[in-house]
N, C-alpha and C. Protein backbone atom coordinates (compact mmCIF):
# COMPACT_ATOMS: atom_id res chain seq x y z
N UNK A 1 47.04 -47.49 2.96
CA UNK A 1 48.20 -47.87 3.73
C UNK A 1 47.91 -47.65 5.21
N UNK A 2 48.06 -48.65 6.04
CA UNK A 2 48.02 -48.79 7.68
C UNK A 2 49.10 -48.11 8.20
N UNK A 3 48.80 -47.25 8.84
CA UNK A 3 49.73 -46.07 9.55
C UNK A 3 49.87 -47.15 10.69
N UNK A 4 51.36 -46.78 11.58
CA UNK A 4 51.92 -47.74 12.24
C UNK A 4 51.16 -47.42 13.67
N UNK A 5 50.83 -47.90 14.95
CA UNK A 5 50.02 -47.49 15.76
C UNK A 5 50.20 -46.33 16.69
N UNK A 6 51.74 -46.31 16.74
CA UNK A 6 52.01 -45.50 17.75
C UNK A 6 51.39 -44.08 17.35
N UNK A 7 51.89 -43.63 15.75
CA UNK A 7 51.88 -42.63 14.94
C UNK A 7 50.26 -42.57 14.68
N UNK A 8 49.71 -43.17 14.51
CA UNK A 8 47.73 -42.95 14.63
C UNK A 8 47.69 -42.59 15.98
N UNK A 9 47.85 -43.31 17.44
CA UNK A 9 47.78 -42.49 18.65
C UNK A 9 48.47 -41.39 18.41
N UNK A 10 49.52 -40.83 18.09
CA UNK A 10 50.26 -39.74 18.32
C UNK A 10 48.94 -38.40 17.18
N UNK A 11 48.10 -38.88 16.50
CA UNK A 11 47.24 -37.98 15.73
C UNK A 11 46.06 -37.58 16.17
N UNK A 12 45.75 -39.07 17.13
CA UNK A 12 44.53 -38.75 18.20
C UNK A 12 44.41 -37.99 19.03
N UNK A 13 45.72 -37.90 19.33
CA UNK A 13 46.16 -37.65 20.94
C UNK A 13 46.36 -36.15 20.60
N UNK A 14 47.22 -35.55 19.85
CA UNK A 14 47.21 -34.35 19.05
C UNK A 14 45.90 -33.30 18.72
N UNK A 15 45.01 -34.35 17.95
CA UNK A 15 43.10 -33.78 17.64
C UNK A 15 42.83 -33.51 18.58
N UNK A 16 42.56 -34.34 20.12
CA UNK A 16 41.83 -34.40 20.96
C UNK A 16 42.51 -33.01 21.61
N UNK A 17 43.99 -32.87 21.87
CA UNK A 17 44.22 -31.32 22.38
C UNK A 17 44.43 -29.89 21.97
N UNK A 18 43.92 -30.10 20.81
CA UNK A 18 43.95 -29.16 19.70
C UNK A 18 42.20 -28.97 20.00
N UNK A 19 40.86 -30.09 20.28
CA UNK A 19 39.67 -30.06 20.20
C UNK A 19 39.18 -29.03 21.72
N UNK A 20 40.57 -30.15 22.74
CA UNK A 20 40.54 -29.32 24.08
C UNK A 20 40.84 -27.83 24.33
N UNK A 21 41.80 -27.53 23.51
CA UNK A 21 42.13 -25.74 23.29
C UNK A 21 41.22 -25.19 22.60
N UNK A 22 40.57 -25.50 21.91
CA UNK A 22 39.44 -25.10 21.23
C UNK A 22 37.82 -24.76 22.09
N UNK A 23 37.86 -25.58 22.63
CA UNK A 23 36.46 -25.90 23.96
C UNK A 23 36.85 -25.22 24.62
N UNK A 24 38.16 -24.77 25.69
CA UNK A 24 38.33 -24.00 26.21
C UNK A 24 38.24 -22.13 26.25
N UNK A 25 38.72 -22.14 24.55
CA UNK A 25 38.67 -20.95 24.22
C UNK A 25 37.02 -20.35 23.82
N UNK A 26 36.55 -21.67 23.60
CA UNK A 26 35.01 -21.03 22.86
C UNK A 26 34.53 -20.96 24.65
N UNK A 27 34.81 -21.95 25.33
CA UNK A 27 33.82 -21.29 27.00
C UNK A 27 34.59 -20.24 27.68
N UNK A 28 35.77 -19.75 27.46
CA UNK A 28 36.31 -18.35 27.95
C UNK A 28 35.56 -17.45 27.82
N UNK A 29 35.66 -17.35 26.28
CA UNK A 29 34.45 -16.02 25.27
C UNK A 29 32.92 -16.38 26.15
N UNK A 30 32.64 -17.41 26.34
CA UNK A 30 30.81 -17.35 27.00
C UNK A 30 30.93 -17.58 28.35
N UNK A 31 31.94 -17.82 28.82
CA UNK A 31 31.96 -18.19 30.09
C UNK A 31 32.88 -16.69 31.35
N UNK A 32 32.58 -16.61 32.69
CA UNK A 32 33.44 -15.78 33.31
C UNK A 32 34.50 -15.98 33.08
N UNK A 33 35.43 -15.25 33.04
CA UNK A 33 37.05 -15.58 33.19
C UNK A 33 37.62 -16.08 34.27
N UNK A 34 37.15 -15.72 35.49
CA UNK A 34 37.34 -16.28 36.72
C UNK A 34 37.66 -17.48 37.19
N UNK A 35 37.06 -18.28 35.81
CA UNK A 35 36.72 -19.83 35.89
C UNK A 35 38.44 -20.28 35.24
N UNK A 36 38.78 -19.55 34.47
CA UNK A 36 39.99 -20.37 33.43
C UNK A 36 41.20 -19.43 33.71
N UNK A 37 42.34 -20.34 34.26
CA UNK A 37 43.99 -19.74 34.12
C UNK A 37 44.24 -19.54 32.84
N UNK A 38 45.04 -18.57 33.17
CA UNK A 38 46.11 -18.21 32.32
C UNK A 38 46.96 -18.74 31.81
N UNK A 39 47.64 -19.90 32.81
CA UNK A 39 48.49 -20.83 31.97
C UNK A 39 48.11 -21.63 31.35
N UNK A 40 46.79 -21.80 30.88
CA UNK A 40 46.06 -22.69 30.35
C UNK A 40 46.74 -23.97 29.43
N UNK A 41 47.15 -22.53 28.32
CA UNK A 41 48.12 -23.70 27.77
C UNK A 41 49.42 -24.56 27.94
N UNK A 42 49.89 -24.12 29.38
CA UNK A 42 50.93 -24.60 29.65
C UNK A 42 50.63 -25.96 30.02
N UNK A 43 49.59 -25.99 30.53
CA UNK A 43 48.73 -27.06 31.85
C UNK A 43 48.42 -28.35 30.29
N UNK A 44 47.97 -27.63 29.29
CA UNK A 44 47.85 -28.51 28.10
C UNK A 44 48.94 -29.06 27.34
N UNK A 45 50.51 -29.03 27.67
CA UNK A 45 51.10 -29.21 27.25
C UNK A 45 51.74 -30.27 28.26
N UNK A 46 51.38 -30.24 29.27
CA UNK A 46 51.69 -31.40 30.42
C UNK A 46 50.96 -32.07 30.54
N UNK A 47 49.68 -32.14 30.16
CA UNK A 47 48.72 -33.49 30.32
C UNK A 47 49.21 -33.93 28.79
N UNK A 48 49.30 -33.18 27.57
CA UNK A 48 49.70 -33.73 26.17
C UNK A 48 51.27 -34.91 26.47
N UNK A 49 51.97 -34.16 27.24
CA UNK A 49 53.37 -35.25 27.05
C UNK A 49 52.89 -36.03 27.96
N UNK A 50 52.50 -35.80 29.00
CA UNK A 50 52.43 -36.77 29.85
C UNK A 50 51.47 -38.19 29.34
N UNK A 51 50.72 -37.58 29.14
CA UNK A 51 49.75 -39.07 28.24
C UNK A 51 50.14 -39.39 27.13
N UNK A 52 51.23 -38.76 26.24
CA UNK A 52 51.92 -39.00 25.23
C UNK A 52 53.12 -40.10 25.66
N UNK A 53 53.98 -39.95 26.50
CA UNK A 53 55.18 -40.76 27.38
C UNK A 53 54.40 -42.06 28.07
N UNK A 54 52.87 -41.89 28.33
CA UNK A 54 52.78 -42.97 29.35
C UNK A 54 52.33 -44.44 28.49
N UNK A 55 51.72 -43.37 27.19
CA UNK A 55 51.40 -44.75 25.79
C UNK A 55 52.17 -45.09 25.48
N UNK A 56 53.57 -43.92 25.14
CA UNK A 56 54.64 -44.57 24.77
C UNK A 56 55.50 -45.52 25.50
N UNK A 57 55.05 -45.60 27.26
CA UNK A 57 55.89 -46.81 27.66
C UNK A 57 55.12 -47.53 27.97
N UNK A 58 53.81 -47.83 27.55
CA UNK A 58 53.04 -48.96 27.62
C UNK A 58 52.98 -49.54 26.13
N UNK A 59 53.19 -49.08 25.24
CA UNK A 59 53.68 -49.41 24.14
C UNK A 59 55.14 -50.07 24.02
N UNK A 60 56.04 -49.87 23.62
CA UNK A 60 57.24 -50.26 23.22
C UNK A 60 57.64 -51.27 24.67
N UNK A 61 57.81 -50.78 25.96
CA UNK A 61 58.10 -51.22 27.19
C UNK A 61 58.06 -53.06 27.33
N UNK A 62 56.61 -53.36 27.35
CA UNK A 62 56.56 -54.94 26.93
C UNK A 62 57.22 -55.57 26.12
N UNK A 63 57.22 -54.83 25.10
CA UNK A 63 58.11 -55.89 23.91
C UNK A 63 59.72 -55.75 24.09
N UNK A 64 60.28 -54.40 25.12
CA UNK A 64 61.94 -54.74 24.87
C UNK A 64 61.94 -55.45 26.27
N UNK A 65 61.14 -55.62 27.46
CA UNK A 65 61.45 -56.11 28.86
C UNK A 65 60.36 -57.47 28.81
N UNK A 66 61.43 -57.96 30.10
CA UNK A 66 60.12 -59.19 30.47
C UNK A 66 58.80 -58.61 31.15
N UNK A 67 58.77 -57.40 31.32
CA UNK A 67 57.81 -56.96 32.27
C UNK A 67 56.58 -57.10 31.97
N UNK A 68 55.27 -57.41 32.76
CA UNK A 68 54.11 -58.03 32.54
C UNK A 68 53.48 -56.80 31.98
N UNK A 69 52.34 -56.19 30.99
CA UNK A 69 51.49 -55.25 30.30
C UNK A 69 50.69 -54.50 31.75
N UNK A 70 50.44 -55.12 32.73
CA UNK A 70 49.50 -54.87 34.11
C UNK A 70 50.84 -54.41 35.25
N UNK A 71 51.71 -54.13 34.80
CA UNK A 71 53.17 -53.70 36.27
C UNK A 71 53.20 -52.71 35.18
N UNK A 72 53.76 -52.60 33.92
CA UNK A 72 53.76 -51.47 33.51
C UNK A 72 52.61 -50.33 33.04
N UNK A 73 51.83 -50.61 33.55
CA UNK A 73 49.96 -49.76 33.35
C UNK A 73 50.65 -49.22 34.65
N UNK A 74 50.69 -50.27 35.59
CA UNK A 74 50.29 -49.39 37.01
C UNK A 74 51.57 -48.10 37.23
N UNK A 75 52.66 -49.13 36.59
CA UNK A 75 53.93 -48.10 37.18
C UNK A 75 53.41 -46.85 36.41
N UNK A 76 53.49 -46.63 35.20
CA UNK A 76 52.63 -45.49 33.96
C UNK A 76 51.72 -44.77 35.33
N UNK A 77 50.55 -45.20 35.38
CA UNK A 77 49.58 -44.68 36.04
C UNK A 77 50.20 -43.99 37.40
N UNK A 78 50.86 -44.21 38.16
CA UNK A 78 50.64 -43.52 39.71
C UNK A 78 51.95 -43.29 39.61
N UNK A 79 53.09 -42.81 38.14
CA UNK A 79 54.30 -42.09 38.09
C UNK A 79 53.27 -40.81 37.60
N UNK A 80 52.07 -40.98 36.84
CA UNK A 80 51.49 -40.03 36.14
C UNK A 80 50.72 -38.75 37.13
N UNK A 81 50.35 -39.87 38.13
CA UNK A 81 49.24 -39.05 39.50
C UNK A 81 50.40 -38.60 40.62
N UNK A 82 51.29 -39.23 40.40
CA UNK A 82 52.61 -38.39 41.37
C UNK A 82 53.05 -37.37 40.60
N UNK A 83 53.21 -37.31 39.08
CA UNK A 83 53.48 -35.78 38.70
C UNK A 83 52.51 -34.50 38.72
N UNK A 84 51.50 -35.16 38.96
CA UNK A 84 49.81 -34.52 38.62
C UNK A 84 49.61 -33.91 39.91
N UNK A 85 49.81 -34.74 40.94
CA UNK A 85 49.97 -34.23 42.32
C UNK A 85 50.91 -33.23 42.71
N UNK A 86 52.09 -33.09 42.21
CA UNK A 86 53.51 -32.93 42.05
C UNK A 86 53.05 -31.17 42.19
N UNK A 87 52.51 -31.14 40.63
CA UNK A 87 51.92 -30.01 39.96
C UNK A 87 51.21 -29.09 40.60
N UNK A 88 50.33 -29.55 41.36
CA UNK A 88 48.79 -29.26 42.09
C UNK A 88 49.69 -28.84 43.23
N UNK A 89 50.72 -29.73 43.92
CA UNK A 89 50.69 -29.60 45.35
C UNK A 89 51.62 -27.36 45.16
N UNK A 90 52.68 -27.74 44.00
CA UNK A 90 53.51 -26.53 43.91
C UNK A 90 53.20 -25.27 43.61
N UNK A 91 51.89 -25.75 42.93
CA UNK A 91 50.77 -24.34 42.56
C UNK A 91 50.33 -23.97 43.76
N UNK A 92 49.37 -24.78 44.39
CA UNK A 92 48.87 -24.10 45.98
C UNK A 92 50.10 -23.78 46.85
N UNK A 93 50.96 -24.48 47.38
CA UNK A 93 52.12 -24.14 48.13
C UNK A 93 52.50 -22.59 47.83
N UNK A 94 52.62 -22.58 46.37
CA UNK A 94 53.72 -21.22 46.51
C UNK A 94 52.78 -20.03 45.62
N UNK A 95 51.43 -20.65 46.07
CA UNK A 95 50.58 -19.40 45.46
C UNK A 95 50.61 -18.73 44.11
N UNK A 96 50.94 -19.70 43.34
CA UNK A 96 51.29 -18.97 41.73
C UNK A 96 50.11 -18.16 40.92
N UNK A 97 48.89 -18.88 41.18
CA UNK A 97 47.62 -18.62 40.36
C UNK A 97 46.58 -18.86 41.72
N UNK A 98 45.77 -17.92 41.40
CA UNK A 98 44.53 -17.61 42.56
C UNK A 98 44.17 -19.63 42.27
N UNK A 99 43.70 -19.60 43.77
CA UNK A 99 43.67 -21.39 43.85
C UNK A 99 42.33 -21.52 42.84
N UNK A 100 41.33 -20.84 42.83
CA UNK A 100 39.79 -21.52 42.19
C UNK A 100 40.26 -21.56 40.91
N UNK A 101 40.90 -21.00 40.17
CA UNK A 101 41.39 -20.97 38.86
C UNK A 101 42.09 -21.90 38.30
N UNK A 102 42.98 -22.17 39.32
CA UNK A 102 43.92 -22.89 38.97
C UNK A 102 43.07 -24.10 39.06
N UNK A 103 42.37 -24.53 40.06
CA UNK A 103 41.97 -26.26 40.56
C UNK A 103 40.48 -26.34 39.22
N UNK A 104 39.75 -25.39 38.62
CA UNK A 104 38.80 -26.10 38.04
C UNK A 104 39.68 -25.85 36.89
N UNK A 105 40.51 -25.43 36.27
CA UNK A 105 41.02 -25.96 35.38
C UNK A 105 41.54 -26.62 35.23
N UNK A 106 42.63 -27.07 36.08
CA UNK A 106 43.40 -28.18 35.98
C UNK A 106 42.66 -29.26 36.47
N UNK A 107 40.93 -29.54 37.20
CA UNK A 107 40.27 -30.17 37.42
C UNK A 107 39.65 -31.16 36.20
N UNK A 108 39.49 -29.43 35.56
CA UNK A 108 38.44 -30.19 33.93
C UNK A 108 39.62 -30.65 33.19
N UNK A 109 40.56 -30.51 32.89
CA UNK A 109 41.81 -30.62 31.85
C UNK A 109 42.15 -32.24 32.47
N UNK A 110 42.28 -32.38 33.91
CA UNK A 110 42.16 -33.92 34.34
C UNK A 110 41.60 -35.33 34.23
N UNK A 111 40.59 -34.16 33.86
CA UNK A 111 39.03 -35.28 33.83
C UNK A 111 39.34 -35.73 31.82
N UNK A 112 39.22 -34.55 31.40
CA UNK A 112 39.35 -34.85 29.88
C UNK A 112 40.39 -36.22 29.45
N UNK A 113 41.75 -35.67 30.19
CA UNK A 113 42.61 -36.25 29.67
C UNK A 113 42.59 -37.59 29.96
N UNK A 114 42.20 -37.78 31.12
CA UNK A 114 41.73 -39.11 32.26
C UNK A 114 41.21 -40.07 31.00
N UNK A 115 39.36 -39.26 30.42
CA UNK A 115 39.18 -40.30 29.62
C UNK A 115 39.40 -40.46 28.44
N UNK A 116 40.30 -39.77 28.11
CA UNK A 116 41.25 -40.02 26.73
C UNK A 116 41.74 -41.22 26.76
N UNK A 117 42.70 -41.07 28.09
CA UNK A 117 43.76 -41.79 27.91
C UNK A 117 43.46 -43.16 28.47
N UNK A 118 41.78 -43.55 29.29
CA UNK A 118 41.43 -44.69 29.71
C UNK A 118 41.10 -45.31 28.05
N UNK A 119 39.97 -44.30 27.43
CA UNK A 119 39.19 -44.85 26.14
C UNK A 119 40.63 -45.77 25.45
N UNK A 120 41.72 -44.93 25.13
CA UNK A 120 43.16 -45.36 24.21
C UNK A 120 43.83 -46.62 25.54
N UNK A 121 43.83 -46.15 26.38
CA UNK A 121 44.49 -47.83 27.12
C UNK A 121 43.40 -48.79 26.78
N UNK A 122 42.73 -49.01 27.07
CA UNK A 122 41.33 -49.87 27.01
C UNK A 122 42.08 -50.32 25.49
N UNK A 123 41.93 -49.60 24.55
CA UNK A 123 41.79 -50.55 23.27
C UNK A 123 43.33 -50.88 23.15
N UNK A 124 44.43 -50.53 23.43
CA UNK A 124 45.71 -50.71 23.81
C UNK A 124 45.73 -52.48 24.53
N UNK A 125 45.10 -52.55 25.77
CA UNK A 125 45.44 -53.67 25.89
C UNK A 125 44.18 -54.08 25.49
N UNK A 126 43.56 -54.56 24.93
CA UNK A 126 42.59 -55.47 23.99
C UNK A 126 43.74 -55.78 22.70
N UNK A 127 44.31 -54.84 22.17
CA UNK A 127 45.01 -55.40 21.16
C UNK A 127 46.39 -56.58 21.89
N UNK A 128 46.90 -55.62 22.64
CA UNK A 128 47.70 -56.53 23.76
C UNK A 128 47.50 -57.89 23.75
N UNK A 129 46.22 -58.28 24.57
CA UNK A 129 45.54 -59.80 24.83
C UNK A 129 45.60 -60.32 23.65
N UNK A 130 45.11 -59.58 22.29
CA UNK A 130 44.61 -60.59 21.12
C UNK A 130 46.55 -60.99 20.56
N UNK A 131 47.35 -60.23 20.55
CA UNK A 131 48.63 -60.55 19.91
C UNK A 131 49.20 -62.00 21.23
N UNK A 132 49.41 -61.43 22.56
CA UNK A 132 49.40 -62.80 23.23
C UNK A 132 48.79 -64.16 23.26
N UNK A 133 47.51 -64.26 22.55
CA UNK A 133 46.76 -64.98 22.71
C UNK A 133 47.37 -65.79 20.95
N UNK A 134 47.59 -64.77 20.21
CA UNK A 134 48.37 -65.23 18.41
C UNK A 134 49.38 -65.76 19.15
N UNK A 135 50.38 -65.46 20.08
CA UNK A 135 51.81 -66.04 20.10
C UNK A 135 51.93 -67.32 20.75
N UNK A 136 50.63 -67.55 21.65
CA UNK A 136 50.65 -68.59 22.37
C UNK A 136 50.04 -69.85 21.44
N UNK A 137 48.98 -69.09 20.76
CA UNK A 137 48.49 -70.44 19.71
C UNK A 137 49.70 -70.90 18.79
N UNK A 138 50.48 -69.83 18.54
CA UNK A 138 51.12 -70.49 17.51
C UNK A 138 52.52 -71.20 18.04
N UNK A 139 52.76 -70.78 19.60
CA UNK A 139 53.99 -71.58 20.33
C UNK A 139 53.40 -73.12 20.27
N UNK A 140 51.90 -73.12 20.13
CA UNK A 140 51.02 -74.30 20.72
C UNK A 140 51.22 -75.07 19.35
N UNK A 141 50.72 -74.44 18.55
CA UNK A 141 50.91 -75.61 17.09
C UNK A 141 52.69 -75.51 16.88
N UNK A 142 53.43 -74.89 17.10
CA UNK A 142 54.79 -75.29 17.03
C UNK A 142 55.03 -76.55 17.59
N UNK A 143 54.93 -76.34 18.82
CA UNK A 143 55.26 -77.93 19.68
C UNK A 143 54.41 -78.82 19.41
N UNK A 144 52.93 -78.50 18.76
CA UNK A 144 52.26 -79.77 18.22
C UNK A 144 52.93 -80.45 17.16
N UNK A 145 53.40 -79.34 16.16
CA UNK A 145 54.54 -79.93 14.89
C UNK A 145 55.82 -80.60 15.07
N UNK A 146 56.11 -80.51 16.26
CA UNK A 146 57.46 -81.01 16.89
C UNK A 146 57.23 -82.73 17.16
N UNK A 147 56.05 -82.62 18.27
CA UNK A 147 56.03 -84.18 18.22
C UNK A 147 55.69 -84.69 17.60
């Protein structure tokens, strides 16, 4: 049985930060501590929704609006780097976590999630193109059947 898509991303997306808490914790134990915050997992729970919310409105979004698949990537994308920034700017400002700590973790946790969530858009709109490309052939043999 074909699990529905959203719910297969929602298992990927899940593994991959369950794989990321895992990598983290095994380079704590071998690695200085110096290198990794404390809020570690908090920081993993905001790149998790956040790339969780941004599939989910590049998902569903197209099909209830007229809006084009490429306006809603971008809006997704730089609502995502304005919260990301958002984040970064309130940590340094108000001094919460020694800055080196805070920036290579939330550096590497960026980078990870970055190509998560490019690898899963990438095949996101490939499926995209191929269903537009079904609706248009078949608008095409409709009106061929018409005349």
């Amino acid at each position: 049985m074909k699990q529905h898509p959203i719910l297969s991303y929602f298992s990927y997306l899940s593994i991959f930060a369950i794989c990321v808490c895992f990598l983290t914790l095994f380079s704590a134990l071998a690695l200085n501590k110096d290198f990794f915050s404390e809020n570690l997992p908090y920081y993993v729970v905001m790149f998790y929704a956040l790339t969780a919310l941004s599939y989910s409105a590049l998902y569903f979004l197209p099909k209830k609006t007229k809006m084009n698949f490429v306006h809603i990537f971008l809006i997704t994308k730089v609502a995502k780097f304005v919260i990301y920034l958002g984040v970064l700017a309130v940590v340094f400002l108000f001094n919460i976590e020694t800055q080196a700590k805070f920036a290579i973790t939330y550096f590497v946790l960026f980078l990870f999630f970055l190509v998560f969530d490019t690898v899963t858009t990438n095949k996101l709109s490939r499926r995209q193109a191929e269903e537009d490309k079904q609706s248009k052939n078949q608008s095409n043999e409709n009106q061929t059947k018409d005349e």
